[in-house]
C-alpha atoms as a PDB file:
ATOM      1  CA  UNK A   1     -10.643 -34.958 -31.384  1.00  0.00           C
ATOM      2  CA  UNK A   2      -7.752 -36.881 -30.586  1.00  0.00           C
ATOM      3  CA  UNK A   3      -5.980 -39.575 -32.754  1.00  0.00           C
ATOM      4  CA  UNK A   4      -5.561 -43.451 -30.857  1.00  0.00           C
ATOM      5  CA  UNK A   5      -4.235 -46.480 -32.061  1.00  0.00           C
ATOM      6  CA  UNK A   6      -6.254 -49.608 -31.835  1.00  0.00           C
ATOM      7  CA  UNK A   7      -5.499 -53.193 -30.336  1.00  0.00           C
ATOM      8  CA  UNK A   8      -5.027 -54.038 -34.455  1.00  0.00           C
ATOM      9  CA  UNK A   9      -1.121 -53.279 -34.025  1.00  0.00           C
ATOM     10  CA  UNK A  10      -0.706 -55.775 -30.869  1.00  0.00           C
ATOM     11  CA  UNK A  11      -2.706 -58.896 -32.900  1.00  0.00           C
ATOM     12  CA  UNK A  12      -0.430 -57.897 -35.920  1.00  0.00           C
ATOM     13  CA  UNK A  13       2.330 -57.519 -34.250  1.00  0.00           C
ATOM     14  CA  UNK A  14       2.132 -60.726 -31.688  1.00  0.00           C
ATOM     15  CA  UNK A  15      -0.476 -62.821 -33.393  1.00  0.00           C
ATOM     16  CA  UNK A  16      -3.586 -64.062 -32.408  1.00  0.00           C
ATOM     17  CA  UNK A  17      -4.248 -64.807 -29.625  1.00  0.00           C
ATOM     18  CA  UNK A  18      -1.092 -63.596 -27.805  1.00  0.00           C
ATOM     19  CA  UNK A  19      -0.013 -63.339 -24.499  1.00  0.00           C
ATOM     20  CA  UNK A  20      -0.564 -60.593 -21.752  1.00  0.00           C
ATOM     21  CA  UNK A  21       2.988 -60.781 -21.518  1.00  0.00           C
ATOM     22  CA  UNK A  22       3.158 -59.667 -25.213  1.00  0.00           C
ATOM     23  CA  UNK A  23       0.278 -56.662 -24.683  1.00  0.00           C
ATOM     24  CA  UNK A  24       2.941 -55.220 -22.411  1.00  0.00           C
ATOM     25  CA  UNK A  25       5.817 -55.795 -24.606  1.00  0.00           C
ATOM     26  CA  UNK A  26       3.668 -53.237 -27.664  1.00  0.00           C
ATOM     27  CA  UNK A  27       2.718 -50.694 -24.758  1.00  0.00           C
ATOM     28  CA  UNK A  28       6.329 -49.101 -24.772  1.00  0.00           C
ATOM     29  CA  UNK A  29       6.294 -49.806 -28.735  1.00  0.00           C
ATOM     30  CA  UNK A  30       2.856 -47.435 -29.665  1.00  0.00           C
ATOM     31  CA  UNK A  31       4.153 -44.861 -27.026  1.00  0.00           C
ATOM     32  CA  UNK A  32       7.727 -44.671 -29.032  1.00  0.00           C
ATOM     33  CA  UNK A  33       5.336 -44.242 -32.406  1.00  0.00           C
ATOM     34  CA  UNK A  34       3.586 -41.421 -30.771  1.00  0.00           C
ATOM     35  CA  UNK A  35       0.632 -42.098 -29.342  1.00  0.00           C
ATOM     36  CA  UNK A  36      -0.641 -41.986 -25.737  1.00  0.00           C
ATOM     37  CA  UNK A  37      -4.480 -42.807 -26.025  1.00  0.00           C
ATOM     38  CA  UNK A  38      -5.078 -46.806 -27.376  1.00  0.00           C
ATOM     39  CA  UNK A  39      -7.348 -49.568 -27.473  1.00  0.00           C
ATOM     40  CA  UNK A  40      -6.833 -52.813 -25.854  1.00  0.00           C
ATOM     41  CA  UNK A  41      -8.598 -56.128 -25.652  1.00  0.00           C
ATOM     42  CA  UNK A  42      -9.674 -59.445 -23.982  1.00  0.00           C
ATOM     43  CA  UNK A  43      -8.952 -61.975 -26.392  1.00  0.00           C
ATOM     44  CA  UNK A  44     -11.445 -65.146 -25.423  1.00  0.00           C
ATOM     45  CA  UNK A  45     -11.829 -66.750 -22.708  1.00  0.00           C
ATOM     46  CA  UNK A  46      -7.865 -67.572 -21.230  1.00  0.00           C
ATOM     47  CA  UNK A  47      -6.808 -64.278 -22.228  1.00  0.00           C
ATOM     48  CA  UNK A  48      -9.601 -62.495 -20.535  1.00  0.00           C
ATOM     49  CA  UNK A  49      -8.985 -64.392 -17.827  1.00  0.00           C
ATOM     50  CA  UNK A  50      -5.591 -63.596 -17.010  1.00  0.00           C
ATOM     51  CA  UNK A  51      -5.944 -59.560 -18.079  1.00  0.00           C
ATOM     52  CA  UNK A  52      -8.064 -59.948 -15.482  1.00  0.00           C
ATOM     53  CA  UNK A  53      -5.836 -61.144 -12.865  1.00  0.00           C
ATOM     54  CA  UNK A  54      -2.738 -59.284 -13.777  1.00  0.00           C
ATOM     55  CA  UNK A  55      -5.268 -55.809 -14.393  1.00  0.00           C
ATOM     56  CA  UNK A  56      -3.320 -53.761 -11.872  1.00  0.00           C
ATOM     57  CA  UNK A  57      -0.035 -54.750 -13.014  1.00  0.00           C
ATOM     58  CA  UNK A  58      -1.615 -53.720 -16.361  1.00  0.00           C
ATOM     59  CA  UNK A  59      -2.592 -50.344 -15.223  1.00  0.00           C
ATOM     60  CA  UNK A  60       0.655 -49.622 -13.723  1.00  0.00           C
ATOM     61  CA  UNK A  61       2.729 -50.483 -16.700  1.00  0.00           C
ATOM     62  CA  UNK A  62       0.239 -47.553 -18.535  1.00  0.00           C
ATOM     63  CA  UNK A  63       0.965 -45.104 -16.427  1.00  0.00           C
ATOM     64  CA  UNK A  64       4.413 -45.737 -16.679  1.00  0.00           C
ATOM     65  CA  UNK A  65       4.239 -45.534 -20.000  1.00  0.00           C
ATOM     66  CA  UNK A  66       2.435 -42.692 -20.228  1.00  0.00           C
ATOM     67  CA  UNK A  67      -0.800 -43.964 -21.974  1.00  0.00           C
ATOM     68  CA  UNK A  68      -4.353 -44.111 -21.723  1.00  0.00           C
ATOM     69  CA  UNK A  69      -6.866 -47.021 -22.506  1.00  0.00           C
ATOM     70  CA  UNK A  70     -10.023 -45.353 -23.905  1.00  0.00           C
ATOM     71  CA  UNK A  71     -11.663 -48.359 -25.031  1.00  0.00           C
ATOM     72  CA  UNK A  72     -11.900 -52.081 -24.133  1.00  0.00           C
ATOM     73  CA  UNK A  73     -13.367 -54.764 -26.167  1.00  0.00           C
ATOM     74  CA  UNK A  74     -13.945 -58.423 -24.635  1.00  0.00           C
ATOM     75  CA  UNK A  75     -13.829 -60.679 -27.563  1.00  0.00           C
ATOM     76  CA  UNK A  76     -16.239 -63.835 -26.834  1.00  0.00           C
ATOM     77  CA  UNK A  77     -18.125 -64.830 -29.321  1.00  0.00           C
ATOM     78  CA  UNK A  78     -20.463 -66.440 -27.232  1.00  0.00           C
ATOM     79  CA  UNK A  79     -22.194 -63.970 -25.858  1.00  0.00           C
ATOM     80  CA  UNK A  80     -24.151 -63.808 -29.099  1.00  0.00           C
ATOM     81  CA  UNK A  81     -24.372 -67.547 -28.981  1.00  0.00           C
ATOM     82  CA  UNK A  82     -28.385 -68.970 -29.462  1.00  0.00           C
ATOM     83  CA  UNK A  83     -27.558 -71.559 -26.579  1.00  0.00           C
ATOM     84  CA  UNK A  84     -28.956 -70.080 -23.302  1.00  0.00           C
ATOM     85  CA  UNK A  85     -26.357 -71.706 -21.311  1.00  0.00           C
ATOM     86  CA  UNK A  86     -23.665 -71.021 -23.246  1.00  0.00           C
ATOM     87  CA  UNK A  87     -24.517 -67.159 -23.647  1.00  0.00           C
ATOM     88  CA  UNK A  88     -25.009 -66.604 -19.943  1.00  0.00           C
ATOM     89  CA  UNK A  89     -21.546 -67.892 -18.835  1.00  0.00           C
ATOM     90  CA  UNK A  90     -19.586 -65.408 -21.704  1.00  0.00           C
ATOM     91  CA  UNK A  91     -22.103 -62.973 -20.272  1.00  0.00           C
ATOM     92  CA  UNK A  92     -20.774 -63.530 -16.911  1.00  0.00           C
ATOM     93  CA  UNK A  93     -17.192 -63.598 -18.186  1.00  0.00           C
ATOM     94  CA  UNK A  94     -17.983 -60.101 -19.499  1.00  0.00           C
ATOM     95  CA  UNK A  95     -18.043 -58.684 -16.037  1.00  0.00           C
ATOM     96  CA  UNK A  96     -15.161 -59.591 -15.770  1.00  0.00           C
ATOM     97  CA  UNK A  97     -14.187 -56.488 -19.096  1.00  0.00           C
ATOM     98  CA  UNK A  98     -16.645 -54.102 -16.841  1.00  0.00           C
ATOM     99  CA  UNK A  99     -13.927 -54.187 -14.338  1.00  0.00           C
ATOM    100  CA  UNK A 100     -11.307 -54.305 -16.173  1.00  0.00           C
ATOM    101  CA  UNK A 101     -12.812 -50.834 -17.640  1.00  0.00           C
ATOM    102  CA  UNK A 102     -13.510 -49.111 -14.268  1.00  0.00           C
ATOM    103  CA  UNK A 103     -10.211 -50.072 -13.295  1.00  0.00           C
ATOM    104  CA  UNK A 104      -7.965 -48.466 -16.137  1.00  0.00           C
ATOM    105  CA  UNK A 105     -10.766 -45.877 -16.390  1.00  0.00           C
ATOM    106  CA  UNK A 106     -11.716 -46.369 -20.074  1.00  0.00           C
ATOM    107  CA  UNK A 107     -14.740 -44.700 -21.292  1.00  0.00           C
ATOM    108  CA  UNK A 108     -16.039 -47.598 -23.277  1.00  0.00           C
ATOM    109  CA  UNK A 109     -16.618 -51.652 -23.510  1.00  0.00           C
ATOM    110  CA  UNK A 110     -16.827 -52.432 -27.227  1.00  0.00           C
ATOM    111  CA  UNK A 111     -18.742 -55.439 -28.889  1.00  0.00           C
ATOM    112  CA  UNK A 112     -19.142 -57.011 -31.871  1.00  0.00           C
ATOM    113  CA  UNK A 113     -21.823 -59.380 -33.253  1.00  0.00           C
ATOM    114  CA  UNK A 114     -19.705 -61.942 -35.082  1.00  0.00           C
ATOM    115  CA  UNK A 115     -20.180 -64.264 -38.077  1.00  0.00           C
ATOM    116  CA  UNK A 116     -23.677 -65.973 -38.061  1.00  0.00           C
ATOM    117  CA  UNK A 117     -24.237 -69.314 -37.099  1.00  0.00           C
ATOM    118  CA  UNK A 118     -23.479 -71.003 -40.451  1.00  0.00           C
ATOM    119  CA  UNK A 119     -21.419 -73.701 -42.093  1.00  0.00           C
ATOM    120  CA  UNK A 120     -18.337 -71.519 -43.465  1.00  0.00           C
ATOM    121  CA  UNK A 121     -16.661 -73.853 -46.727  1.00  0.00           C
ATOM    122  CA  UNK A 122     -13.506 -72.015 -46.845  1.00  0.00           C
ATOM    123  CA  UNK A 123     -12.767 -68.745 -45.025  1.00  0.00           C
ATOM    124  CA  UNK A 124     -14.777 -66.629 -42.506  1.00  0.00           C
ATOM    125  CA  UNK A 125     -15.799 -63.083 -43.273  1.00  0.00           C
ATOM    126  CA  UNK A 126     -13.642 -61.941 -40.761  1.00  0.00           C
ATOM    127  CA  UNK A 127     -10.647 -64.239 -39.710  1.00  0.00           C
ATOM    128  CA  UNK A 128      -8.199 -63.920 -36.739  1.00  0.00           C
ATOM    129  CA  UNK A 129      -6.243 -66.978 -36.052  1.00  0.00           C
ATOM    130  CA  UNK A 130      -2.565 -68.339 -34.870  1.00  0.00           C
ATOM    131  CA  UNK A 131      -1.702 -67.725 -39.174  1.00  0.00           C
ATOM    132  CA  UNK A 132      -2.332 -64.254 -39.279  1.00  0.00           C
ATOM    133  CA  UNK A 133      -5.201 -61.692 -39.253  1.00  0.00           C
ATOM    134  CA  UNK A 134      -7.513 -61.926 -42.893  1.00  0.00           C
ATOM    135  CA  UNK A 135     -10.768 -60.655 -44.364  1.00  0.00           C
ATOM    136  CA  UNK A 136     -12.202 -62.670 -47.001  1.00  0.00           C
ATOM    137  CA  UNK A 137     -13.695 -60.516 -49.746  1.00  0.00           C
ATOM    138  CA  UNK A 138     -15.395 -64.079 -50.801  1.00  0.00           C
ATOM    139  CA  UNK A 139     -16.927 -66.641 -48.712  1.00  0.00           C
ATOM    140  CA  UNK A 140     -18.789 -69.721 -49.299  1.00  0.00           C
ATOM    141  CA  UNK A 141     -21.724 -71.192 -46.802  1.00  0.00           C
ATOM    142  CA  UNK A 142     -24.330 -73.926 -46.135  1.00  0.00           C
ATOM    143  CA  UNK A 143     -27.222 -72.792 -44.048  1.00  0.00           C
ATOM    144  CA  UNK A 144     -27.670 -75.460 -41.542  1.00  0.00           C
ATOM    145  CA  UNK A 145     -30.407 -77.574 -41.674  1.00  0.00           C
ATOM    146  CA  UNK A 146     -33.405 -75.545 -38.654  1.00  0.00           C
ATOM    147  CA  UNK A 147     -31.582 -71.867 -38.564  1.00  0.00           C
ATOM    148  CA  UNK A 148     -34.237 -69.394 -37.763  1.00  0.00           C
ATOM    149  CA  UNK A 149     -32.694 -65.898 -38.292  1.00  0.00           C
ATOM    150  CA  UNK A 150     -35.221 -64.758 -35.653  1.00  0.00           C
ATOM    151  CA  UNK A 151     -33.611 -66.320 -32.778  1.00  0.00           C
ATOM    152  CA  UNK A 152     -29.800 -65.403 -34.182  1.00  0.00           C
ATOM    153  CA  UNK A 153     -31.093 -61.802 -33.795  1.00  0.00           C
ATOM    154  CA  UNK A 154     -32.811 -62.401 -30.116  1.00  0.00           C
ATOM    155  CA  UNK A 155     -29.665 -63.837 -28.916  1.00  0.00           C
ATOM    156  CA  UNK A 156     -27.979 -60.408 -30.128  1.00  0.00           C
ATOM    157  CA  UNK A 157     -30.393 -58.232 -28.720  1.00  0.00           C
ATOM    158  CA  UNK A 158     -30.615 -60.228 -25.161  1.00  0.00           C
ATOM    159  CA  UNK A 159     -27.097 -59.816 -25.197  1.00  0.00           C
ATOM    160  CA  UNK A 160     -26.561 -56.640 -26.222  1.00  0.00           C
ATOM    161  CA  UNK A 161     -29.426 -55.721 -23.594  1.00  0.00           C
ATOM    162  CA  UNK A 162     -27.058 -57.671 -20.572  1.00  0.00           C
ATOM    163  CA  UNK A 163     -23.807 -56.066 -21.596  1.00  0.00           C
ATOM    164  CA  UNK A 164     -25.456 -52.553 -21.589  1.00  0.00           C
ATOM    165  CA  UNK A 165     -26.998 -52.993 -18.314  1.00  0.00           C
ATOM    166  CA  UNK A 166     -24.016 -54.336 -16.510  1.00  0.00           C
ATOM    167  CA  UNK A 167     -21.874 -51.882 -18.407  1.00  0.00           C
ATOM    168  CA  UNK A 168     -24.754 -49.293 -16.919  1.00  0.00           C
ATOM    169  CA  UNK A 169     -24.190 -50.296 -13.258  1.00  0.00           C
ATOM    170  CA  UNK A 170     -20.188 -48.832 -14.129  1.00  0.00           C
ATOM    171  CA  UNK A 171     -21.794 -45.623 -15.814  1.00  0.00           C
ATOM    172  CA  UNK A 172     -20.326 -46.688 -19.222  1.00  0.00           C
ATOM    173  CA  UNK A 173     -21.079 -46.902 -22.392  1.00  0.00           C
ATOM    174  CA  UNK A 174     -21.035 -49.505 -25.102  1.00  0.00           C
ATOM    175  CA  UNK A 175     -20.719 -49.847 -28.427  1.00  0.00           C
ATOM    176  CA  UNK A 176     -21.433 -52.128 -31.292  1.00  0.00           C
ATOM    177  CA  UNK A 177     -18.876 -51.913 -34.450  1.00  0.00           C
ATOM    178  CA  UNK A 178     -20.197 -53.193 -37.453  1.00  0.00           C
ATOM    179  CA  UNK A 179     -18.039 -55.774 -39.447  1.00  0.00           C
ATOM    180  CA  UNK A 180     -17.481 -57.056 -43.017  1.00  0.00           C
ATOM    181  CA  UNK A 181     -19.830 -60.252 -43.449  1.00  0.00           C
ATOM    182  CA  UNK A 182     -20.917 -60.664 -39.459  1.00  0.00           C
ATOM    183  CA  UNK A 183     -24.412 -59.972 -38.181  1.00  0.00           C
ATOM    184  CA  UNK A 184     -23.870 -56.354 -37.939  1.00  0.00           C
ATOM    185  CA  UNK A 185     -22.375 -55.001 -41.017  1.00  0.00           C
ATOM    186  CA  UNK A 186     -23.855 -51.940 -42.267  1.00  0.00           C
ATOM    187  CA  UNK A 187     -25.804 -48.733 -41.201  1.00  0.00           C
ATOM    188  CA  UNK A 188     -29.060 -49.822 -41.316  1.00  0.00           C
ATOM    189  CA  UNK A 189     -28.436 -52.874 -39.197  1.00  0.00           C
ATOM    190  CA  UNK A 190     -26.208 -51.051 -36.319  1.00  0.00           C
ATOM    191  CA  UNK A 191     -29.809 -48.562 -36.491  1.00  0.00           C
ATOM    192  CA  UNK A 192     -32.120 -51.743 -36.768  1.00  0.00           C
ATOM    193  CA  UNK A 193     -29.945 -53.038 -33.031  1.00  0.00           C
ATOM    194  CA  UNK A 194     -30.097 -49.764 -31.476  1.00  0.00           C
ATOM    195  CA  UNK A 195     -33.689 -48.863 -31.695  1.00  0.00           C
ATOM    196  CA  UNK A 196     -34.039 -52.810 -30.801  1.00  0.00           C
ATOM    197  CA  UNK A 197     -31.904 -52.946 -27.787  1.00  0.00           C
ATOM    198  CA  UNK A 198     -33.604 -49.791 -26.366  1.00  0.00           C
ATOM    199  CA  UNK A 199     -30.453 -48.362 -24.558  1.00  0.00           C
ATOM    200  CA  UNK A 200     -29.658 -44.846 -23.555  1.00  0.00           C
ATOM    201  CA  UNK A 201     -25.884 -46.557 -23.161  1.00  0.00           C
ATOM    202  CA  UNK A 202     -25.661 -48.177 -26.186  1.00  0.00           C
ATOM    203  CA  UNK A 203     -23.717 -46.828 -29.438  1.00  0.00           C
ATOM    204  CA  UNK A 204     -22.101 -48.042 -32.603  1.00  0.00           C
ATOM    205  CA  UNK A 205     -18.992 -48.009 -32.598  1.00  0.00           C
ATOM    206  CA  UNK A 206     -18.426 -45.849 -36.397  1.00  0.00           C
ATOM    207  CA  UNK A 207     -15.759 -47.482 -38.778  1.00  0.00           C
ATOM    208  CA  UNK A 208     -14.812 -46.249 -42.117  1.00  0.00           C
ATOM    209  CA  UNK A 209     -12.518 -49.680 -43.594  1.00  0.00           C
ATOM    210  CA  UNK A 210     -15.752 -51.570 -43.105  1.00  0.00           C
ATOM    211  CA  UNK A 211     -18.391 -49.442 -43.931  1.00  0.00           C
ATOM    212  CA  UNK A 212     -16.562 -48.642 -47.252  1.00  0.00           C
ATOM    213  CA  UNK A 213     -16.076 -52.340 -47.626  1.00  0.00           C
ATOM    214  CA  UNK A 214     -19.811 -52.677 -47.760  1.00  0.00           C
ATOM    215  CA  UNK A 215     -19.967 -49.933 -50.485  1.00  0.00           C
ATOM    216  CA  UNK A 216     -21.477 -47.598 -47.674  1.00  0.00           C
ATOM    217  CA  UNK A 217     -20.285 -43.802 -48.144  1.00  0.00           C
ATOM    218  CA  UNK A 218     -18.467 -43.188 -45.544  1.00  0.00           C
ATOM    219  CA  UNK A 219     -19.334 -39.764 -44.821  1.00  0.00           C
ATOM    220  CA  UNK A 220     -23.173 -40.475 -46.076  1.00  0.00           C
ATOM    221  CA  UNK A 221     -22.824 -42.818 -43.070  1.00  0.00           C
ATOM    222  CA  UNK A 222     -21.811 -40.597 -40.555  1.00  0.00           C
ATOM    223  CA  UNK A 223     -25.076 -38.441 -41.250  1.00  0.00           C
ATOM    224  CA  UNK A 224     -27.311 -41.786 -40.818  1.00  0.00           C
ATOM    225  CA  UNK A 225     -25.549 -42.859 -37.627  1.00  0.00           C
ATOM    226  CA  UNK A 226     -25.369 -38.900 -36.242  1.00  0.00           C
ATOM    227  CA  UNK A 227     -26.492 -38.646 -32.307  1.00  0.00           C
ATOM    228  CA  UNK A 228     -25.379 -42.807 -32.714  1.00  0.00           C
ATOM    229  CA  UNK A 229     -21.691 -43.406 -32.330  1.00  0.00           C
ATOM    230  CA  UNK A 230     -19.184 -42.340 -29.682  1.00  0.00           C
ATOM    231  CA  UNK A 231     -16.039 -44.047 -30.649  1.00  0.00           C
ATOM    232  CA  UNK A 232     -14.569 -44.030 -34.470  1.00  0.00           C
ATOM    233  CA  UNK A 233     -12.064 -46.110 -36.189  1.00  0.00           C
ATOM    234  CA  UNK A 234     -10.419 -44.805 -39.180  1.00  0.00           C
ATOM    235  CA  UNK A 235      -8.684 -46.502 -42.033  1.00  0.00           C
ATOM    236  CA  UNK A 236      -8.281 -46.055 -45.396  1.00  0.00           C
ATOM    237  CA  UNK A 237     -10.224 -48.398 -48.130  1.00  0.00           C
ATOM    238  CA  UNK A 238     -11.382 -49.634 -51.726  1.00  0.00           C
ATOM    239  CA  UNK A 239     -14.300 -50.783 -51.738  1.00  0.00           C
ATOM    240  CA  UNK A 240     -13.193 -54.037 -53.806  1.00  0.00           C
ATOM    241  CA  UNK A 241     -11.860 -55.401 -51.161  1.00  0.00           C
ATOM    242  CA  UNK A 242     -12.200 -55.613 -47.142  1.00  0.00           C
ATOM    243  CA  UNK A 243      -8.631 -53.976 -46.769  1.00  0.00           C
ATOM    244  CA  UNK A 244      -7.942 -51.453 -43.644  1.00  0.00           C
ATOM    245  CA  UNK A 245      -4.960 -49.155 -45.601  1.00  0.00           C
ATOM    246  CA  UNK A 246      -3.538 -45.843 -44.385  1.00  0.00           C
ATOM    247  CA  UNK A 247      -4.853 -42.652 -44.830  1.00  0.00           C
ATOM    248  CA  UNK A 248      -5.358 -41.166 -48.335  1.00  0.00           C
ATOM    249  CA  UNK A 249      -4.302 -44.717 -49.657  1.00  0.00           C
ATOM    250  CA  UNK A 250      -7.901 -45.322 -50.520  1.00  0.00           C
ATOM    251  CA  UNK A 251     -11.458 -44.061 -51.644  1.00  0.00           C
ATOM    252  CA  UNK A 252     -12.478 -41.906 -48.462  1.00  0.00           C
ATOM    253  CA  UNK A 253     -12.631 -38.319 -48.961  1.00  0.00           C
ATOM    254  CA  UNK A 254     -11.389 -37.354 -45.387  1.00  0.00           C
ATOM    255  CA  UNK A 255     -11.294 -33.729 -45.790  1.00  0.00           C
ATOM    256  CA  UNK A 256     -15.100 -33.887 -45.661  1.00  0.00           C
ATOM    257  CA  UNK A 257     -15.094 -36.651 -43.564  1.00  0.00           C
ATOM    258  CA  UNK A 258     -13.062 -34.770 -40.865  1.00  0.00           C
ATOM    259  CA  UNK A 259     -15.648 -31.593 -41.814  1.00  0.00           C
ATOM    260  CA  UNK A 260     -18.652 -33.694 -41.008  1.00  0.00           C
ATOM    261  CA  UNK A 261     -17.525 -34.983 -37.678  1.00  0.00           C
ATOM    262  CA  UNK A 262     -16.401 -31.215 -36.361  1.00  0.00           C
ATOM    263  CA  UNK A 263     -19.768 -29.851 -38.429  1.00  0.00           C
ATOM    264  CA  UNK A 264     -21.269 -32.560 -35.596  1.00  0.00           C
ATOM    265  CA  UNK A 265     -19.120 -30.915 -32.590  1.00  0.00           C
ATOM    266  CA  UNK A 266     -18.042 -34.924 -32.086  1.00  0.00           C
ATOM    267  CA  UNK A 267     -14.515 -34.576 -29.707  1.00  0.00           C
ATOM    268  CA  UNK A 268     -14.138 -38.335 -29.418  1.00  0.00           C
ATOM    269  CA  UNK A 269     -11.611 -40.614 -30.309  1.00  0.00           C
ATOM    270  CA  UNK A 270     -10.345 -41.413 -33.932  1.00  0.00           C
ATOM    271  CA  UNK A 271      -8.742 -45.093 -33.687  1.00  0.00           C
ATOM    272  CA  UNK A 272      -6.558 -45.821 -36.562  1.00  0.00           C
ATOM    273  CA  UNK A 273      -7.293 -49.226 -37.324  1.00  0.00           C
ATOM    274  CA  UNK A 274      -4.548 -50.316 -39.747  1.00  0.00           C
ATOM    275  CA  UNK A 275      -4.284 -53.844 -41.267  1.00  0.00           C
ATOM    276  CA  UNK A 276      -1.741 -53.996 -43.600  1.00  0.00           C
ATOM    277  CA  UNK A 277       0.700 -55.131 -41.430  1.00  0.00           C
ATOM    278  CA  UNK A 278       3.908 -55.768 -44.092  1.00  0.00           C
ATOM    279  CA  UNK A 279       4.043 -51.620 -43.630  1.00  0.00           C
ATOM    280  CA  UNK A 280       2.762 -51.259 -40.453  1.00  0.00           C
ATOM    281  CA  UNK A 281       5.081 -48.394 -38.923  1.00  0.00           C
ATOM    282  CA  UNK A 282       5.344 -46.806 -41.422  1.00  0.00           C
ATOM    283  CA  UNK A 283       1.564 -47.036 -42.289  1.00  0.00           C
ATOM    284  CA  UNK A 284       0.830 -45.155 -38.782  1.00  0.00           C
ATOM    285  CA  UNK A 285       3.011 -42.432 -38.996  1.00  0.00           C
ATOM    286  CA  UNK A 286       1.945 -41.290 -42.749  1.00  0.00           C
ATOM    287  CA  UNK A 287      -1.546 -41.720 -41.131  1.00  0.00           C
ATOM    288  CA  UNK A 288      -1.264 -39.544 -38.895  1.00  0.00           C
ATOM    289  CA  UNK A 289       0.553 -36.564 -40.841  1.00  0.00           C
ATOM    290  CA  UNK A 290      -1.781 -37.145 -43.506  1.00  0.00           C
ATOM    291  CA  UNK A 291      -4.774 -36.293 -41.090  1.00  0.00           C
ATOM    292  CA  UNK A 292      -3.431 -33.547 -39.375  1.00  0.00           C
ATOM    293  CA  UNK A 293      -2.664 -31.763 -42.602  1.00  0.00           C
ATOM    294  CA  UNK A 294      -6.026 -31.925 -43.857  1.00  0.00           C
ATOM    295  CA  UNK A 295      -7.146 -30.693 -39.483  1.00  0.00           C
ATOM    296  CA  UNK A 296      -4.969 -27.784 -40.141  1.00  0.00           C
ATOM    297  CA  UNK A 297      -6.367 -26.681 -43.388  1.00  0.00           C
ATOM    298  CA  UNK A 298      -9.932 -27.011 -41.926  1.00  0.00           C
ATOM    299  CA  UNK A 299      -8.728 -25.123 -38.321  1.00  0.00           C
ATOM    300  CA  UNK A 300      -9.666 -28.413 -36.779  1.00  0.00           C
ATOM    301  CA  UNK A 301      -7.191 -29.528 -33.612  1.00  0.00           C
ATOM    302  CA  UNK A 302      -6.134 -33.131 -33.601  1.00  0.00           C
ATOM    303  CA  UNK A 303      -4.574 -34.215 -30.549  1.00  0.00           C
ATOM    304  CA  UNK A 304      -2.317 -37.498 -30.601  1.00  0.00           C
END
């Protein structure tokens, strides 16, 4: 298994959404912290855009550094959109990631199935904007007036479906990652998707922070979703809030965590997915130590 850092540190560290100019201002940063395998991301539709365009630029300044991108995630949220129009040109704009992949020769193009289409009357579930990066343990809605449920779940699957397939034709996979108070939150509904979508290619996308945060068991989990995930985020949580804290600095037992994964003979990618970002270097490094000394007492190798 080997220990990455996600695209988390760049939106803490440059806000949201930054500037490609920024991403390769953090590349030489995570390499100095110790890692060489990340995450990056297409952050809507302008950022996408122009990741796109400066993509070999972007490659070199990897190798340079010394770092590989294992997994990309095009952020759009309509793709999942229940306007037909409006869902086939993000769609389209997603071919755009499927290059982007084969290009820096990423194993996987991640999704996510956003908030539903409701009236939000203070925070969303899951908040990225120009103030900061925020998960609201509360939130308060109004179901608008003609939502069917049934065709916020179509537009998911269709979509899901079209990203596979076109992620297919570059012999990738992709996966789904569940979040805190969006469409696909839990265990049962990354399963419900899967069987739904009817993909060899597809696969969740396993984080701990948000599982916990929906009072799954973490490593309970992991059992449910076996043969189902090929990418893992890890961070730290208590479950009375939606919080993404370093290792051992919440309720996870990661020593059998850590068992159940090798017990699975899963050699993948552990993402540390931090989000308190007033200790954020710091928060990495004990992270990391703090995993590989619970690796080494269970003769498990952890490469970083």
């Amino acid at each position: 298994m080997r220990i990455s850092i996600t695209y988390l540190y760049t939106i803490l560290k440059y806000g949201y959404p930054h500037s490609v100019d920024d991403a390769l201002r953090g590349l030489p940063e995570m390499r100095r912290l110790g890692f060489r395998f990340i995450e990056m991301e297409g952050l809507g539709k302008q950022n996408l855009a122009e990741f796109y365009q400066r993509r070999r630029e972007i490659r070199q300044a990897l190798d340079d550094c010394g770092l590989h991108v294992h997994n990309f995630c095009v952020v759009d949220p309509d793709m999942v959109s229940t306007n037909l129009e409006t869902r086939r040109q993000a769609l389209d704009r997603f071919r755009m990631g499927a290059e982007i992949v084969e290009l820096l020769g990423a194993e996987t193009l991640h999704l996510a199935s956003y908030a539903p289409p409701v009236e939000y009357l203070e925070g969303r579930p899951y908040g990225l904007s120009t103030n900061g990066y925020k998960f609201e343990n509360v939130t308060r809605l109004r179901i608008p007036q003609g939502l069917e449920w049934s065709e916020v779940w179509t537009a998911l699957v269709e979509s899901t479906q079209i990203c596979a397939d076109i992620a297919a034709g570059y012999n990738r996979t992709v996966l789904m990652e569940p979040r805190v108070g969006e469409v696909i939150c839990s265990v049962d509904s990354l399963l419900r998707l899967i069987e739904h979508v009817d993909r060899p290619n597809l696969k969740a996308n396993f984080d701990t922070a948000h599982f916990s945060a929906q009072r799954e068991n973490a490593v309970l989990a992991l059992a449910k979703l076996k043969g189902h995930f090929a990418n893992v985020h890890i961070a730290d949580n208590d479950p009375s809030n939606s919080d993404h804290v370093a290792i051992g600095e919440g309720c996870i037992d990661w020593k059998e965590f850590l068992s159940t994964l090798h017990s699975m003979n899963y050699d993948g990618y552990l993402g540390l997915d931090l989000g308190a970002s007033n200790k954020l270097l710091d928060g990495y490094q004990r992270s990391v130590e703090r995993l590989q000394a619970i690796a080494s007492d269970l003769n498990i190798h952890l490469e970083v």
